[in-house]
Protein backbone atom coordinates (compact mmCIF):
# COMPACT_ATOMS: atom_id res chain seq x y z
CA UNK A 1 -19.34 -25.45 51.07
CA UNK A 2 -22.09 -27.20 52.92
CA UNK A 3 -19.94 -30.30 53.69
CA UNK A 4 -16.91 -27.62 55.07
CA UNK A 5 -19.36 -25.56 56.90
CA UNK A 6 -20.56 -29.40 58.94
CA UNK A 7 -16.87 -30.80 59.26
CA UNK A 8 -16.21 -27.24 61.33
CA UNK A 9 -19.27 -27.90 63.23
CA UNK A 10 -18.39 -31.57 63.68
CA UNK A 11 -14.83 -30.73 64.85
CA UNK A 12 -15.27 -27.91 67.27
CA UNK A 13 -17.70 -30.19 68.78
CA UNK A 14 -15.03 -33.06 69.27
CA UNK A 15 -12.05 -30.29 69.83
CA UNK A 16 -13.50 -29.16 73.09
CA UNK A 17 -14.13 -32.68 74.13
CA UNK A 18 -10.39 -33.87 73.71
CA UNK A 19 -8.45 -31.27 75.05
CA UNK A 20 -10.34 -31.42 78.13
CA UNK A 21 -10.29 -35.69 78.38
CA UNK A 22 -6.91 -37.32 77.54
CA UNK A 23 -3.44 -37.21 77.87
CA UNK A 24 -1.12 -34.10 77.36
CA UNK A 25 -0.36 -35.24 74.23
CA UNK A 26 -3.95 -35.26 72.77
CA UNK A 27 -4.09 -31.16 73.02
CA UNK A 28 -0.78 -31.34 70.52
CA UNK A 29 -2.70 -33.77 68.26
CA UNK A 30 -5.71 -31.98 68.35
CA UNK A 31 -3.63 -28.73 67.09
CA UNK A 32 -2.34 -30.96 64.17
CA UNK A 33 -5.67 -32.28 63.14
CA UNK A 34 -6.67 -28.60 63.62
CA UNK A 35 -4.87 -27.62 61.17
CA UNK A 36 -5.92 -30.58 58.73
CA UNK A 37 -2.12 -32.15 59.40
CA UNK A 38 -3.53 -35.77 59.92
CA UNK A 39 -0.56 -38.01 59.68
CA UNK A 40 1.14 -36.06 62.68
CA UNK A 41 -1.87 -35.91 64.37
CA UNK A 42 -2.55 -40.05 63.92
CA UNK A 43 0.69 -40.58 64.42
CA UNK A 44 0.87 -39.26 68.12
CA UNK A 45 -2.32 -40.88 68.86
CA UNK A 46 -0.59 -44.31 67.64
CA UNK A 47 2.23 -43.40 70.03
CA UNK A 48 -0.23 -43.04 72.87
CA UNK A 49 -2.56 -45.97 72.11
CA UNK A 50 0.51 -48.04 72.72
CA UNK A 51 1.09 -46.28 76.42
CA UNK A 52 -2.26 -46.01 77.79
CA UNK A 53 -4.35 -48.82 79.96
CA UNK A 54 -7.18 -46.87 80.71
CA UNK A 55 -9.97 -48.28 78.26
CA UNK A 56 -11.89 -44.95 78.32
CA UNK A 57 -8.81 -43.47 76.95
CA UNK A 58 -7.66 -46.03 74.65
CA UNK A 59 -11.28 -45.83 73.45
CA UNK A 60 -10.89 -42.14 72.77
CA UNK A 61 -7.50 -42.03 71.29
CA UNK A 62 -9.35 -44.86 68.76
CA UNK A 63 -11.70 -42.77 68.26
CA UNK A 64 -9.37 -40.08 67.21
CA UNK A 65 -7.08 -42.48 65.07
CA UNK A 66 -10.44 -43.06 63.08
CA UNK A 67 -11.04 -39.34 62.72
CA UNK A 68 -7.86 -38.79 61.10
CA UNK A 69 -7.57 -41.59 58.78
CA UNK A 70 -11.44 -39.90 57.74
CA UNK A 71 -9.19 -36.49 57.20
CA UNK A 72 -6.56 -38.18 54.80
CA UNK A 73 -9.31 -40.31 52.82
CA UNK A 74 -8.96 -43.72 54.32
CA UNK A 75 -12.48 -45.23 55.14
CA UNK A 76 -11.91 -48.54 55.32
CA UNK A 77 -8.86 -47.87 58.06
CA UNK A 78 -11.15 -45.39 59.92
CA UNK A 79 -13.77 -48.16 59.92
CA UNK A 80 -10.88 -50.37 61.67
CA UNK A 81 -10.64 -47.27 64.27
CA UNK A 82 -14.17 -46.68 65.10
CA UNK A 83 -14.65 -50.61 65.77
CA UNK A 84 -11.92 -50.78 68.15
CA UNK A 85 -13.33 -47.97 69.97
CA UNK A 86 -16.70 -49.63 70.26
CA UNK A 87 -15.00 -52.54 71.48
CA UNK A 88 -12.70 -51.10 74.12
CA UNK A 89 -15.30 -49.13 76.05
CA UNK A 90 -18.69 -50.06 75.06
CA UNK A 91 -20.06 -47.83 76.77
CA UNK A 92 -18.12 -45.06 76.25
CA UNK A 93 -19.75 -41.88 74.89
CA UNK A 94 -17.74 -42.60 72.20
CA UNK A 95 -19.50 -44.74 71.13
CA UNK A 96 -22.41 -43.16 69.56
CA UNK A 97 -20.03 -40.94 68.03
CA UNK A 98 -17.91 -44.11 66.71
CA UNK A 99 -21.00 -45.83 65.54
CA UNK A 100 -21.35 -42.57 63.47
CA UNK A 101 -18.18 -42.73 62.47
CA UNK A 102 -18.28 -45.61 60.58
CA UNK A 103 -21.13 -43.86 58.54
CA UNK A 104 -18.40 -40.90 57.86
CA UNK A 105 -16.51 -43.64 56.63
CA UNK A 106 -18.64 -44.97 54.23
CA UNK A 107 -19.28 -41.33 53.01
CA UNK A 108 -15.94 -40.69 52.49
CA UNK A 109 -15.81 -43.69 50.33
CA UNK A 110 -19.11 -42.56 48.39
CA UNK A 111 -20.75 -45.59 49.69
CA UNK A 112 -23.97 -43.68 50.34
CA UNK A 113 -26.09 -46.77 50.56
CA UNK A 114 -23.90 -47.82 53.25
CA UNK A 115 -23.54 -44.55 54.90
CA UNK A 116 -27.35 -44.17 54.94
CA UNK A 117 -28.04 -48.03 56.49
CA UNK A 118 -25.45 -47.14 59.64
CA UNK A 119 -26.78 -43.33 60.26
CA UNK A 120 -30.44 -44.99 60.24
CA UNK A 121 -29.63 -47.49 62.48
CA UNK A 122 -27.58 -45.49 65.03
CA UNK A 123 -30.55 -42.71 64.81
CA UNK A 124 -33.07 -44.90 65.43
CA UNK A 125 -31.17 -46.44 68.19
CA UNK A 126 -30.19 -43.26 69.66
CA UNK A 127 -33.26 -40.74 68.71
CA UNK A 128 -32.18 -38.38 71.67
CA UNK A 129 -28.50 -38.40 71.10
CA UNK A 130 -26.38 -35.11 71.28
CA UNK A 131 -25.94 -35.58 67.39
CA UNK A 132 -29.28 -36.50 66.23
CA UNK A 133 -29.24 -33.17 64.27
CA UNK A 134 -26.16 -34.00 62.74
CA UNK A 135 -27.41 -37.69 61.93
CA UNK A 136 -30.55 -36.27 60.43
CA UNK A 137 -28.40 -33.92 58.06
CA UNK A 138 -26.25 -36.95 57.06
CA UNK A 139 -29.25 -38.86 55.87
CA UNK A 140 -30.47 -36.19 54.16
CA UNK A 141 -26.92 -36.42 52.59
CA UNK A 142 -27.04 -39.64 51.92
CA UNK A 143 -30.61 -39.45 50.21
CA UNK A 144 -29.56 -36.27 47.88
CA UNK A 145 -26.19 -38.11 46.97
CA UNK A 146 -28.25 -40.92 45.78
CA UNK A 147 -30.60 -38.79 43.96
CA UNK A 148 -33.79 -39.79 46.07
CA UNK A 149 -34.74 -35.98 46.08
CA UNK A 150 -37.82 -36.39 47.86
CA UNK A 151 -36.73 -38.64 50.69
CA UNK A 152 -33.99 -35.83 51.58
CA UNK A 153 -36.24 -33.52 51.58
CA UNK A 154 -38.44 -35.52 54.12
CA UNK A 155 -35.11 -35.55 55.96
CA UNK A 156 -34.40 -32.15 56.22
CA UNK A 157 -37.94 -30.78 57.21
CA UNK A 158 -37.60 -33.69 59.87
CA UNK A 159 -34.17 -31.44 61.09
CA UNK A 160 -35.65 -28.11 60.63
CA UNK A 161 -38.96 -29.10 62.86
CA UNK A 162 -37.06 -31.10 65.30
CA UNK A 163 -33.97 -29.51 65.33
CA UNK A 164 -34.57 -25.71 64.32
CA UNK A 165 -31.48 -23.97 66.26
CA UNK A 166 -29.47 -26.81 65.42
CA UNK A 167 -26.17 -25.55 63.10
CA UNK A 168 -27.20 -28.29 60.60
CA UNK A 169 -30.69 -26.56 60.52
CA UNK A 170 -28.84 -23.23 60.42
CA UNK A 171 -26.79 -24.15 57.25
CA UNK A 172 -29.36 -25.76 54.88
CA UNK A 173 -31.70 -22.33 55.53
């Protein structure tokens, strides 16, 4: 319930913010992935990875690619996604978001370890990001999947005093 109640939070977050930045074709993929229809949804963003030259773009519709391969259970593909985003537009505000993204993956695998090492690193690299609530939570995740109860705990009052109207915040209450 927990993780459902975040992926809705995660997604309406990223919804908004492709349907108003790519090509025509990203508000059709974004109703496919909307509706948890991956494949279609990758496979439209495959089609327009191919057309586009912008490298803002082409970063985003990476980004995307990655998101859906993290919908139908592929980490290590995601993984391939959220690299190529980095590396198209560094600077991208992607890019925070890919970094993250590679955490997802490693979650979705059950790598916690993993998962934990990258949403550590992009935290502490980006303490002021817009998803340093949601980076928090995932730690906390991470901890609690590898039974370090106390150490998730640390996490979570970390989120609740830092981030108290956060939705991650809201959701653990």
């Amino acid at each position: 319930m927990l993780k459902h109640r975040y992926l809705i939070f995660v997604f309406t977050l990223l919804f908004h913010a492709v349907v108003s930045a790519g090509p025509a074709d990203f508000k059709k993929a974004a109703g496919y992935y909307s509706r948890k229809e991956y494949q279609k949804a990758f496979d439209i963003y495959e089609g327009e990875a191919k057309e586009v030259k912008d490298h803002s773009v082409k970063s985003e519709i990476y980004y995307w690619m990655g998101q859906c391969c993290l919908g139908m259970q592929k980490g290590e593909k995601a993984r391939m996604f959220f690299e190529l985003s980095m590396d198209t537009y560094p600077n991208s505000e992607k890019s925070v978001l890919s970094q993250a993204g590679i955490g997802d993956s490693y979650f979705t695998d059950k790598d916690y370890r993993k998962a934990l090492n990258v949403y550590t690193w992009v935290h502490n690299m980006n303490p002021k990001c817009e998803i340093s609530s949601t980076l928090l939570f995932m730690i906390s995740e991470c901890f609690k999947n590898l039974g370090e109860k106390e150490s998730a705990e640390a996490y979570i009052k970390m989120l609740k005093k830092t981030y108290p109207k956060s939705p991650e915040a809201m959701i653990i209450r």
